[in-house]
Protein backbone atom coordinates (compact mmCIF):
# COMPACT_ATOMS: atom_id res chain seq x y z
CA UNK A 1 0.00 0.00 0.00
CA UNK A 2 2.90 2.55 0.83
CA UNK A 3 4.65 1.93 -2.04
CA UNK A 4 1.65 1.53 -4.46
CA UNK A 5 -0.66 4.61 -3.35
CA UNK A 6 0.98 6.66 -1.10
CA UNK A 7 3.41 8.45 -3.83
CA UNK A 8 0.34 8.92 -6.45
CA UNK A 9 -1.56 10.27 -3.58
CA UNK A 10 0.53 11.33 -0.56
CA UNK A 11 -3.01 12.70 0.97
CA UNK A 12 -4.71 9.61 0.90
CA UNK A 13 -7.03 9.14 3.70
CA UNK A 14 -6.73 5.71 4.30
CA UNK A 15 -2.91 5.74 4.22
CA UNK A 16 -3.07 8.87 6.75
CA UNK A 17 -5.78 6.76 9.23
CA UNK A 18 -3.19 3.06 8.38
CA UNK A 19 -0.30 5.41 8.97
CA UNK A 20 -0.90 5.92 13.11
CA UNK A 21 -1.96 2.27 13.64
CA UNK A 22 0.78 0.32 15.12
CA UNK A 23 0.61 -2.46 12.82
CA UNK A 24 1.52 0.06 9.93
CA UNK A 25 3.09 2.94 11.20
CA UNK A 26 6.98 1.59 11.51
CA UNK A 27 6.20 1.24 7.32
CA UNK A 28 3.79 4.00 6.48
CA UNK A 29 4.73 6.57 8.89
CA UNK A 30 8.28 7.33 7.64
CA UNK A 31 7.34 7.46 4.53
CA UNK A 32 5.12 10.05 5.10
CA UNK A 33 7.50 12.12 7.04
CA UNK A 34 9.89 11.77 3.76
CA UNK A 35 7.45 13.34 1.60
CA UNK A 36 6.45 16.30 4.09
CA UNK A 37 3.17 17.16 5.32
CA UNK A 38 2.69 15.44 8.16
CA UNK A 39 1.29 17.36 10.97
CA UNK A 40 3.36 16.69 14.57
CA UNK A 41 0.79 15.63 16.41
CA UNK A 42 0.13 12.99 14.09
CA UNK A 43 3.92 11.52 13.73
CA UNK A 44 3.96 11.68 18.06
CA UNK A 45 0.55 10.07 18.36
CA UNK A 46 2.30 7.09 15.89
CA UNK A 47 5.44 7.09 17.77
CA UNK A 48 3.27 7.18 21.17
CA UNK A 49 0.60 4.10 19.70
CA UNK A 50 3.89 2.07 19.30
CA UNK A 51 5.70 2.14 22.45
CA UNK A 52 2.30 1.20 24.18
CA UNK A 53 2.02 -1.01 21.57
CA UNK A 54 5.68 -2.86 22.33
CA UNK A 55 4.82 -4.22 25.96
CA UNK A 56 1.35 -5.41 25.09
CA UNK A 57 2.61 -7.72 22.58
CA UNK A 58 5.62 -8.86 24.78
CA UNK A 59 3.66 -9.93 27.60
CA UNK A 60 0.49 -11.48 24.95
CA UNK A 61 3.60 -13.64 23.52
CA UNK A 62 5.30 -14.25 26.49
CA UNK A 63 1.95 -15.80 28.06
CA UNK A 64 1.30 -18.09 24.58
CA UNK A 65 4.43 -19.53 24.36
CA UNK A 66 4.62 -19.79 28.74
CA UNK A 67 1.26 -22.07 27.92
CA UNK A 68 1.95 -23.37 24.53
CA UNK A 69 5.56 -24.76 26.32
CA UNK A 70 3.48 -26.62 28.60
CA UNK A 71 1.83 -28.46 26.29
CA UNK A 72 5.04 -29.45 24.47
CA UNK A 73 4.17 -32.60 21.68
CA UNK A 74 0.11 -31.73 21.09
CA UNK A 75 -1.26 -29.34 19.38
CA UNK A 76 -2.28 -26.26 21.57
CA UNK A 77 -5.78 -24.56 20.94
CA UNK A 78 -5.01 -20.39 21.12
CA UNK A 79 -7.38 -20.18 23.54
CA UNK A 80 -5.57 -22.96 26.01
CA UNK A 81 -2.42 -20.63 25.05
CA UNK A 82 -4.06 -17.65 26.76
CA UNK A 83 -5.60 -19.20 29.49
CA UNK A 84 -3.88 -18.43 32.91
CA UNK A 85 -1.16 -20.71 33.97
């Protein structure tokens, strides 16, 4: 998407919105700041939505492979991976 519609159309809505989701915004983000135009507020809210962003997923992996180790030889069901221990 960033390299497909975002130079034909740096003001692309959905690229702005997919640009300050965590999922997208180490890819979309900086490629918006290269081409200019990108208010502040919207680059810290990014940077902001990621470092929360960081921790979450550490512990949500930690805690599936904590209960997927447990299980070790059968197949583990992702909800038995996120029960409590």
């Amino acid at each position: 998407m960033g390299i497909s519609i975002l130079p034909a159309d740096p003001g692309n809505r959905l690229c702005e919105v997919l640009s300050v989701i965590p999922v997208f915004a180490p890819t979309l983000m900086p490629m918006r700041l290269a081409m200019g135009g990108v208010p502040a507020w919207e680059a810290a809210l990014s940077v902001l939505l990621v470092l929360i962003m960081i921790p979450a997923l550490v512990w949500l992996s930690g805690r599936i492979y904590r209960n997927a180790v447990i299980h070790s030889g059968a197949r583990v069901k992702l909800a038995d991976a996120l029960r409590p221990a």
